[in-house]
C-alpha atoms as a PDB file:
ATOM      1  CA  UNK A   1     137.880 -28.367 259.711  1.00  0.00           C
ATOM      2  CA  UNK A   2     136.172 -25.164 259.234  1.00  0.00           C
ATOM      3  CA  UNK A   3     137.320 -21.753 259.661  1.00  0.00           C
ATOM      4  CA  UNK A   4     139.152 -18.952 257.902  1.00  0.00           C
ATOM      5  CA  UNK A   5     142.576 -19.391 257.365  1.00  0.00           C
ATOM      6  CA  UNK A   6     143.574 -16.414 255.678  1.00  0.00           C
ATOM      7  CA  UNK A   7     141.636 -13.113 254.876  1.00  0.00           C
ATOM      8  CA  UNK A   8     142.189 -11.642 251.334  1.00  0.00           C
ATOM      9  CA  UNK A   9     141.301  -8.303 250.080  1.00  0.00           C
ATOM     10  CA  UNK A  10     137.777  -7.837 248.711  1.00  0.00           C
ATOM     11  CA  UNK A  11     136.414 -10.130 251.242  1.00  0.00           C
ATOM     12  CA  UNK A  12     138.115 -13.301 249.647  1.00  0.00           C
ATOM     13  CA  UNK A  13     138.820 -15.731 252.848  1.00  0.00           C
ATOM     14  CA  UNK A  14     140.610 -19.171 252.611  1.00  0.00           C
ATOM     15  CA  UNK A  15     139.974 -22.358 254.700  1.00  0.00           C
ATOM     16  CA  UNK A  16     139.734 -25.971 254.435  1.00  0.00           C
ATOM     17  CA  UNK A  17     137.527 -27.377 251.695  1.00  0.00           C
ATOM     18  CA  UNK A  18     134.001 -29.006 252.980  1.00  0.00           C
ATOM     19  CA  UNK A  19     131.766 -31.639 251.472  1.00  0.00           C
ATOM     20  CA  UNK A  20     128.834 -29.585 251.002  1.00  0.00           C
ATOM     21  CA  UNK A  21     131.213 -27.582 248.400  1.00  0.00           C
ATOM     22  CA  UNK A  22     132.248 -30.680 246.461  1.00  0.00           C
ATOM     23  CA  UNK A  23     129.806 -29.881 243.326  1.00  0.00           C
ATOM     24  CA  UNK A  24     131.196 -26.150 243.130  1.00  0.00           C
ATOM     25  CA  UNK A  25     134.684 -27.715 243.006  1.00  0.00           C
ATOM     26  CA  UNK A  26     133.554 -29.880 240.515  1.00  0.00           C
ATOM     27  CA  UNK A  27     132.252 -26.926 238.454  1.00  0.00           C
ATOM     28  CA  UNK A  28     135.326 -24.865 239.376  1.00  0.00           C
ATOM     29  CA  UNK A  29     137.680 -27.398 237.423  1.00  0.00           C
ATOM     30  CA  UNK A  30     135.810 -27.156 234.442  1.00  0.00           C
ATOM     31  CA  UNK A  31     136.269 -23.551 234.221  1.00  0.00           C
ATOM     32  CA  UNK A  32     140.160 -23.606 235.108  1.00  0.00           C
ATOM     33  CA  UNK A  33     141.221 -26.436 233.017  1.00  0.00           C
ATOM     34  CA  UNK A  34     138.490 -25.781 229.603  1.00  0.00           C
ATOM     35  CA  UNK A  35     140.927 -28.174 227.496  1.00  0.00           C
ATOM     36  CA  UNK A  36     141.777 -30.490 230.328  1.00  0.00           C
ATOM     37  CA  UNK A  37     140.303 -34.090 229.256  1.00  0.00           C
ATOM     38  CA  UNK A  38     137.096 -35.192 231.015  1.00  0.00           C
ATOM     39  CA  UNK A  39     138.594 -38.798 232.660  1.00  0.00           C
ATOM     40  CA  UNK A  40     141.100 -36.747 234.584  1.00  0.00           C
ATOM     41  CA  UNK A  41     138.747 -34.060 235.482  1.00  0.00           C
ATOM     42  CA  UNK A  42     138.262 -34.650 239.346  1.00  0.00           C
ATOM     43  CA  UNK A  43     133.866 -35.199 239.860  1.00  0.00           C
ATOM     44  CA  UNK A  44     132.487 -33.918 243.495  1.00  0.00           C
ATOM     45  CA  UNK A  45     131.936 -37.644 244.274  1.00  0.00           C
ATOM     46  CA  UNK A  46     136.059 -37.555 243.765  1.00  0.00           C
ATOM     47  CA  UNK A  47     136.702 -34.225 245.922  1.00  0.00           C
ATOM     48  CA  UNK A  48     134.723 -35.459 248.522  1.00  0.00           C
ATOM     49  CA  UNK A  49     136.552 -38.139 249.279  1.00  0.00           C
ATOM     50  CA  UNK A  50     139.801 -36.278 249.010  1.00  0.00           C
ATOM     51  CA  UNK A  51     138.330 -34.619 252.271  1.00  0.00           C
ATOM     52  CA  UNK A  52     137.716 -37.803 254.038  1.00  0.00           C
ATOM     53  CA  UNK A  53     141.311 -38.997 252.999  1.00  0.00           C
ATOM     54  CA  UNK A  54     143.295 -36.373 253.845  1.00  0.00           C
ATOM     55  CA  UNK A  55     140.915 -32.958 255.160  1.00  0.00           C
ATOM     56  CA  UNK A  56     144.365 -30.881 255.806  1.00  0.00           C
ATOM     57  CA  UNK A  57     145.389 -30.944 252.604  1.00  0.00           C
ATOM     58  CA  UNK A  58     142.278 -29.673 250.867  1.00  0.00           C
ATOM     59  CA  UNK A  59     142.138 -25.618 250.464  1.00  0.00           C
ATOM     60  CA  UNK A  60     139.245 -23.715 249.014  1.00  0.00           C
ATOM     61  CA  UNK A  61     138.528 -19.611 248.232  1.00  0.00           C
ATOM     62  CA  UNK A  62     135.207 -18.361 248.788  1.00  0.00           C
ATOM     63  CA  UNK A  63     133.455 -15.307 248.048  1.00  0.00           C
ATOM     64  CA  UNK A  64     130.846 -15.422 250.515  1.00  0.00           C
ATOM     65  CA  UNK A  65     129.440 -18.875 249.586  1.00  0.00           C
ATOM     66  CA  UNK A  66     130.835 -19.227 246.123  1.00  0.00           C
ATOM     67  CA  UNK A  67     134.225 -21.281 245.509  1.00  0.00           C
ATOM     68  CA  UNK A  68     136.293 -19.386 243.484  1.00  0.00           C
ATOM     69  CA  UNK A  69     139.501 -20.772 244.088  1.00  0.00           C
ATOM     70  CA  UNK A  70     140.802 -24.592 245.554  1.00  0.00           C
ATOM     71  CA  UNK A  71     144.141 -26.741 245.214  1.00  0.00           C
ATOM     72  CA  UNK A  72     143.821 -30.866 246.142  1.00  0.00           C
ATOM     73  CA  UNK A  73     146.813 -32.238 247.585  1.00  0.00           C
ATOM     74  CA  UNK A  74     148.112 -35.307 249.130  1.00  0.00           C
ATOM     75  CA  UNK A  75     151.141 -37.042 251.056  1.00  0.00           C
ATOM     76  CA  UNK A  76     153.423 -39.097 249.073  1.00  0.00           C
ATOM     77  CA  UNK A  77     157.053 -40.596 248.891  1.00  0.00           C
ATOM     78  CA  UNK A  78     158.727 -39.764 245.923  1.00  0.00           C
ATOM     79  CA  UNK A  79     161.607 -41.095 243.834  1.00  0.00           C
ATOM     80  CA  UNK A  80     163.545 -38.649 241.881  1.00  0.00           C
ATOM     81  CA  UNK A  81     165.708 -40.951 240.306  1.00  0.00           C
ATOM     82  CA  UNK A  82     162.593 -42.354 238.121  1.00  0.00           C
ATOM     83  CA  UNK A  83     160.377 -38.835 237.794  1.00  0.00           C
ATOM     84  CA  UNK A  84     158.363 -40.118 234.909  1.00  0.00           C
ATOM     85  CA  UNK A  85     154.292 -40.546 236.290  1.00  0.00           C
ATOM     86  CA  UNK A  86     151.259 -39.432 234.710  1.00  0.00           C
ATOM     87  CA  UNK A  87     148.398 -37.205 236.593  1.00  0.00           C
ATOM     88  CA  UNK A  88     146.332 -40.540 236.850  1.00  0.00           C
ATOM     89  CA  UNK A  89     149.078 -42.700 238.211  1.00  0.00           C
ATOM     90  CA  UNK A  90     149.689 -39.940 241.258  1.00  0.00           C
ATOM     91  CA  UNK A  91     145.907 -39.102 241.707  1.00  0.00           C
ATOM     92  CA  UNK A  92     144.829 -43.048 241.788  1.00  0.00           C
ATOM     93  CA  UNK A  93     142.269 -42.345 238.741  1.00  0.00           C
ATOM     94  CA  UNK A  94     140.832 -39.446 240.455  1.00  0.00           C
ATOM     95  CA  UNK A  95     140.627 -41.104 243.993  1.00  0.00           C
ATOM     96  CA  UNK A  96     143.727 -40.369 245.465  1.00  0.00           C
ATOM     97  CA  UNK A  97     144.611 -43.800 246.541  1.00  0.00           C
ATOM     98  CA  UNK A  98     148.539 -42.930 246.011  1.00  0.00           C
ATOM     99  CA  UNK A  99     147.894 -40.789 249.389  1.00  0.00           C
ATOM    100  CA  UNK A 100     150.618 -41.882 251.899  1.00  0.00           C
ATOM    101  CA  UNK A 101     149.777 -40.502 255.558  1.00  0.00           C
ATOM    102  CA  UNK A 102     153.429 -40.712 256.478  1.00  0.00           C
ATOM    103  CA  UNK A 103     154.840 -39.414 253.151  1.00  0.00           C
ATOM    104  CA  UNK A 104     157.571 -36.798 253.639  1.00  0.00           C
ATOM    105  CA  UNK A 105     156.193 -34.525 250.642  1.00  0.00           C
ATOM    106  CA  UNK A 106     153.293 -32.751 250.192  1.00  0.00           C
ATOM    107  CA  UNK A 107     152.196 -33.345 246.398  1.00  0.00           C
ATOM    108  CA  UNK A 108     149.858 -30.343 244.948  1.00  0.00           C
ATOM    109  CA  UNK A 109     147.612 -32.344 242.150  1.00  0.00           C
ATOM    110  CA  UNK A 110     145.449 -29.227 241.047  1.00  0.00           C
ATOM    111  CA  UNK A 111     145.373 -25.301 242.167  1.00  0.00           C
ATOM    112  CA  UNK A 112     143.147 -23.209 240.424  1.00  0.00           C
ATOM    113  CA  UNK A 113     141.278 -19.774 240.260  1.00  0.00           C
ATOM    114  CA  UNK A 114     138.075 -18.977 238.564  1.00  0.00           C
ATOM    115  CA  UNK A 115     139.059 -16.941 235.861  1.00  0.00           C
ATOM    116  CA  UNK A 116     136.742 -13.595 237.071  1.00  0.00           C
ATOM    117  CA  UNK A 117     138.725 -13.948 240.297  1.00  0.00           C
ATOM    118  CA  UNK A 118     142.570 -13.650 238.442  1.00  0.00           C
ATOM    119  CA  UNK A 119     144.637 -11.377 239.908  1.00  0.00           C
ATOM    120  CA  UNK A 120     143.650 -10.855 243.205  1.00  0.00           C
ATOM    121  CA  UNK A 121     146.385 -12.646 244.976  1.00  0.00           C
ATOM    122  CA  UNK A 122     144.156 -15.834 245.709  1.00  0.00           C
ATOM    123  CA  UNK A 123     146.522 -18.267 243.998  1.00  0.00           C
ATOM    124  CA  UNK A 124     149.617 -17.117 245.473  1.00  0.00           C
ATOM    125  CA  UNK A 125     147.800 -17.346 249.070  1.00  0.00           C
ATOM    126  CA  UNK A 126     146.978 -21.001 248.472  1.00  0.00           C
ATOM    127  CA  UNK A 127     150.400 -21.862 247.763  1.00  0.00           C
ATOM    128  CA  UNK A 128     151.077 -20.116 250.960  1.00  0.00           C
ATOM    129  CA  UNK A 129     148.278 -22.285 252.867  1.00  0.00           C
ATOM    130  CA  UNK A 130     150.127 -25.578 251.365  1.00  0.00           C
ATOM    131  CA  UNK A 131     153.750 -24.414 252.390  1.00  0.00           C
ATOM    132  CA  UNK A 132     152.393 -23.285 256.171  1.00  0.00           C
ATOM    133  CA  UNK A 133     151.018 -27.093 256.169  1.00  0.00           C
ATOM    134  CA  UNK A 134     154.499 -28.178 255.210  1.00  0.00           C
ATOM    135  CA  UNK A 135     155.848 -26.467 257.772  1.00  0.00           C
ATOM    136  CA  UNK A 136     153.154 -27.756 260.672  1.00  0.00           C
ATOM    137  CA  UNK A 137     153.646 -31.054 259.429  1.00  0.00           C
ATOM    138  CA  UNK A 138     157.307 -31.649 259.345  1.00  0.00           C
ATOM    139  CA  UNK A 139     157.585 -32.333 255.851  1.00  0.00           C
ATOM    140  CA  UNK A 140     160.615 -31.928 253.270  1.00  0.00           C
ATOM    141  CA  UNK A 141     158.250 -29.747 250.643  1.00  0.00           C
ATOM    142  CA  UNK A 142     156.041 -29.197 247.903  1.00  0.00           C
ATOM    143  CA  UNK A 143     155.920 -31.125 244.885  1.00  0.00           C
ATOM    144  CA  UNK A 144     153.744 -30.498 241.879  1.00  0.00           C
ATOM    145  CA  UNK A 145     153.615 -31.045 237.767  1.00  0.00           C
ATOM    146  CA  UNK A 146     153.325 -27.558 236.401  1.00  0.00           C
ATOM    147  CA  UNK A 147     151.221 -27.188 233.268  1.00  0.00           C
ATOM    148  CA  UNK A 148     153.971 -26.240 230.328  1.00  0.00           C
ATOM    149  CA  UNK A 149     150.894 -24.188 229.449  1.00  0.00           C
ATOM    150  CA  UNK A 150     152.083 -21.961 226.817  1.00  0.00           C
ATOM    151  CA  UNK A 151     154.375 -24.503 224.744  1.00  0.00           C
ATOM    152  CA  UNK A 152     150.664 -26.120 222.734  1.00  0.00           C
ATOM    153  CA  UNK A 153     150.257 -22.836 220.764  1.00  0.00           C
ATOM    154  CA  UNK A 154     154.354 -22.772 219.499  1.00  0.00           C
ATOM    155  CA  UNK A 155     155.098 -26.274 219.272  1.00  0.00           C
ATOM    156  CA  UNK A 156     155.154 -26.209 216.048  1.00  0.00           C
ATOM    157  CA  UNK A 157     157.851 -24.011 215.980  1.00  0.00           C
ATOM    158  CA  UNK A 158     159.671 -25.405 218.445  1.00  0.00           C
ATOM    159  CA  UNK A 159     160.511 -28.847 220.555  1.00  0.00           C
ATOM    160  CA  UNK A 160     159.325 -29.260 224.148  1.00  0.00           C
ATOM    161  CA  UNK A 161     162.686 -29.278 224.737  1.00  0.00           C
ATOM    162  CA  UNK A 162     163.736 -26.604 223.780  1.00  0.00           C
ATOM    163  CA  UNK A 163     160.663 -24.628 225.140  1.00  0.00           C
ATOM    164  CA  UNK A 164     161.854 -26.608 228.877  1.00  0.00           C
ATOM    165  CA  UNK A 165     165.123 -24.943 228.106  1.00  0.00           C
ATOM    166  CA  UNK A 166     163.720 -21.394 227.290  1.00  0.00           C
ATOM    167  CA  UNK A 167     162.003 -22.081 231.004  1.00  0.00           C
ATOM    168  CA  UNK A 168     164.809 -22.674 232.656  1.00  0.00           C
ATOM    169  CA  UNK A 169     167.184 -19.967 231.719  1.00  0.00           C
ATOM    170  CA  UNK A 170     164.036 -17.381 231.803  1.00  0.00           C
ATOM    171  CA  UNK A 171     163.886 -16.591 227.698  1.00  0.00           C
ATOM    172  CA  UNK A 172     160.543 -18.184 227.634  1.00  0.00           C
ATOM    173  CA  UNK A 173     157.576 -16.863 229.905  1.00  0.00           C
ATOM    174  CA  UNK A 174     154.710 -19.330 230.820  1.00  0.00           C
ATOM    175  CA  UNK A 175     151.385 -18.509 231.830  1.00  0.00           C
ATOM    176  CA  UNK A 176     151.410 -21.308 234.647  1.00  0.00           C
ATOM    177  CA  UNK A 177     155.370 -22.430 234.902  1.00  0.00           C
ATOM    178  CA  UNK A 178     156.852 -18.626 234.951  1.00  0.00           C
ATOM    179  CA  UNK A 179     154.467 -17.720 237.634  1.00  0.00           C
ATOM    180  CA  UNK A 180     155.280 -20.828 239.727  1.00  0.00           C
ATOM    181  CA  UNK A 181     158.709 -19.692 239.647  1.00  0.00           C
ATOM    182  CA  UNK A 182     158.042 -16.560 241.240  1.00  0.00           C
ATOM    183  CA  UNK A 183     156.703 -18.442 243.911  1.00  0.00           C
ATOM    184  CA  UNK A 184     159.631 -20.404 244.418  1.00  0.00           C
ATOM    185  CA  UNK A 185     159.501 -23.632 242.524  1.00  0.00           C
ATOM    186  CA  UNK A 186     162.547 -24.838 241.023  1.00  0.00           C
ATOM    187  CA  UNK A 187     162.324 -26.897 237.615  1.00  0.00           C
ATOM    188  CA  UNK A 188     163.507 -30.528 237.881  1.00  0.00           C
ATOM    189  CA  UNK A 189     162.344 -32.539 235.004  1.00  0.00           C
ATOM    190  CA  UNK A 190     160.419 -32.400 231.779  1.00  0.00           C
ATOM    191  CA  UNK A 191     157.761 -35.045 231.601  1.00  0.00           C
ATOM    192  CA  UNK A 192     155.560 -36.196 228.453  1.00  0.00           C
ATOM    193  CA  UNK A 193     152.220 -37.733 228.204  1.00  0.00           C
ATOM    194  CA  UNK A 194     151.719 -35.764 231.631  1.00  0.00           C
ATOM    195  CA  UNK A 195     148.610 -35.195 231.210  1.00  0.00           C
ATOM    196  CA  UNK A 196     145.511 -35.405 228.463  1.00  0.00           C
ATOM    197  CA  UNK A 197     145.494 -31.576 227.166  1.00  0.00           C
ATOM    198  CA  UNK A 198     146.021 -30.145 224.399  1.00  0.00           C
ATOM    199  CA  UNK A 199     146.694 -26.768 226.192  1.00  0.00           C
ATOM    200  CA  UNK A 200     150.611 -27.975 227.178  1.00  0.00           C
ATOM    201  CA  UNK A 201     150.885 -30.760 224.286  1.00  0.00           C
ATOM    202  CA  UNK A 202     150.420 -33.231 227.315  1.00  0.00           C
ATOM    203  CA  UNK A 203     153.812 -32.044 228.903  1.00  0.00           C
ATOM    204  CA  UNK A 204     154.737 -31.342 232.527  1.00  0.00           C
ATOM    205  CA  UNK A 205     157.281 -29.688 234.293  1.00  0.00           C
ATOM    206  CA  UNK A 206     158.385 -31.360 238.042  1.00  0.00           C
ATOM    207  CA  UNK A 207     158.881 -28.359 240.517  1.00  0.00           C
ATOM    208  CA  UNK A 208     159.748 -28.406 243.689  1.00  0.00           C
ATOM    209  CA  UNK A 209     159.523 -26.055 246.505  1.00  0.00           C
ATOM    210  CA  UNK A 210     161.685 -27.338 249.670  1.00  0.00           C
ATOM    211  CA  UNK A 211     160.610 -26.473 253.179  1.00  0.00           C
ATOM    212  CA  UNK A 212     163.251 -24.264 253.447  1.00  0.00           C
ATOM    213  CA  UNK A 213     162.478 -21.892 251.404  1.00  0.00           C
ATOM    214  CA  UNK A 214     159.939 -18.849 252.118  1.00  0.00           C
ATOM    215  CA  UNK A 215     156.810 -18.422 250.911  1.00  0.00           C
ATOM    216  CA  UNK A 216     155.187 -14.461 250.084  1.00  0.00           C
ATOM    217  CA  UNK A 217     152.133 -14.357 252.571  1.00  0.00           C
ATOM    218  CA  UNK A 218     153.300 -18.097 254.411  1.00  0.00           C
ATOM    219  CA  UNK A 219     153.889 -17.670 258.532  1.00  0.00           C
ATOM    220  CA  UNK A 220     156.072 -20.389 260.086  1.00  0.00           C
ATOM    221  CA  UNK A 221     154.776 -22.109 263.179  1.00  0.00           C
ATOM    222  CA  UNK A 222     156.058 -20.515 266.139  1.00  0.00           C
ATOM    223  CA  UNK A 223     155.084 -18.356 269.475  1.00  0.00           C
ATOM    224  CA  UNK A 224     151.737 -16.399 268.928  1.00  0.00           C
ATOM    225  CA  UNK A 225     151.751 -17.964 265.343  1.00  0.00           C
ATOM    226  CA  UNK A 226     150.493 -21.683 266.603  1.00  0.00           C
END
C-alpha cells in the first residue's frame, strides 16, 4: 500500500507503514514511550504483522527513509457500558488478535513522534490520516486510551481523580490528554492499571472522536477527493 498520503512541510510525507520499516518502528517506540514497560513495547516481528492484519490501518512519517513518526490501529467492537481493558487485553499481547475486520470503530493503540521531529504538525496529520480512514470506511469513530501523562510527577499531591477532573473542566493541562483534546477527543472514562508506566501512574483516559466531527488537515471522501 505504498504511496504518499499527505505532504508535510520540511519534506515530512505520510503513507502506509511497510514491512521493510518494521525495525525502525520498533526503535521509534522506544524513543516515544522511554518509561513505557518492555512486555507492552510492540517488537518489529509485532508491527509486521499488524501490516499483514490490517495494512489500512497502519500510518508511518518519514523523512526521506527514516521513520519519524507512526500510529498502529485496529477494528474493534466496543462496549461502553464495561470500559475497563488494559493495553494488552486490546492489543492481543502485542499481536493484535482483538482486530475485528467488521468492527464499527477504529481503535488507535499507539501514535507517536520522534522527539527531534515535535512540533512540526506530524502528529496532528496522523490523526487526520486515521479520521479520513474512518470516513472511507464507514465507521462510527476513533477510539483510543490517552496517556494521563502528566498526573505521575503530582500524584502525590493529588488523586487520579481529581487530576481526571482537572482534565475535564480544562484546570489541568496534559502533555498527551490536553493536546488530544484540541484535536477533538472527548473524555469518557478514567481507567487504572491501563498500562505498565510509571510516566501516567498506569492510568488512562478513554477518548473518543465520532465520525462526525472534523478533523484540522482531514478531507472527507467525495468528488475530486476519492
Amino acid at each position: 500500500m505504498g504511496g504518499v498520503l499527505k505532504q508535510l512541510p520540511g519534506a515530512i510525507r505520510l503513507g502506509h507503514s511497510e514491512e521493510h520499516q518494521a525495525g525502525q518502528l520498533a526503535d521509534l517506540q522506544h524513543a516515544v514511550f522511554p518509561t513505557l514497560a518492555l512486555e507492552v513495547r510492540f517488537s518489529a516481528e509485532q508491527y509486521r504483522r499488524h501490516i499483514e492484519l490490517f495494512p489500512e490501518g497502519q500510518f508511518v512519517a518519514l523523512d526521506g527513509e527514516r521513520v519519524v513518526g507512526a500510529t498502529t490501529t485496529i477494528r474493534l467492537n466496543f462496549d461502553f457500558s464495561n470500559p475497563g481493558h488494559t493495553f494488552a487485553e486490546v492489543s492481543g499481547g502485542g499481536w493484535l488478535t482483538s482486530h475485528d475486520p467488521a468492527g464499527p470503530w477504529l481503535y488507535g493503540l499507539d501514535l507517536g513522534v520522534h522527539p527531534d521531529y515535535r512540533g512540526r504538525g506530524i502528529g496532528r496529520a496522523l490523526y487526520a490520516l486515521r479520521q479520513e480512514l474512518v470516513w472511507k470506511l464507514g465507521l462510527l469513530g476513533q477510539l483510543s486510551v490517552g496517556m494521563m501523562s502528566g498526573f505521575g510527577a503530582v500524584k502525590h499531591t493529588m488523586t487520579a481523580e481529581e487530576y481526571f477532573e482537572g482534565l475535564c473542566t480544562g484546570r489541568i493541562n496534559d502533555p498527551t490528554l490536553s493536546m488530544q483534546r484540541r484535536v477533538g477527543f472527548e473524555f469518557r472514562h478514567l481507567l487504572p492499571d491501563h498500562l505498565p508506566d510509571p510516566i501516567c501512574d498506569n492510568y488512562g483516559v478513554l477518548i473518543v472522536l465520532p465520525a462526525t466531527r472534523n478533523v484540522p488537515g482531514a478531507v472527507r471522501p467525495g468528488p475530486g477527493n476519492d
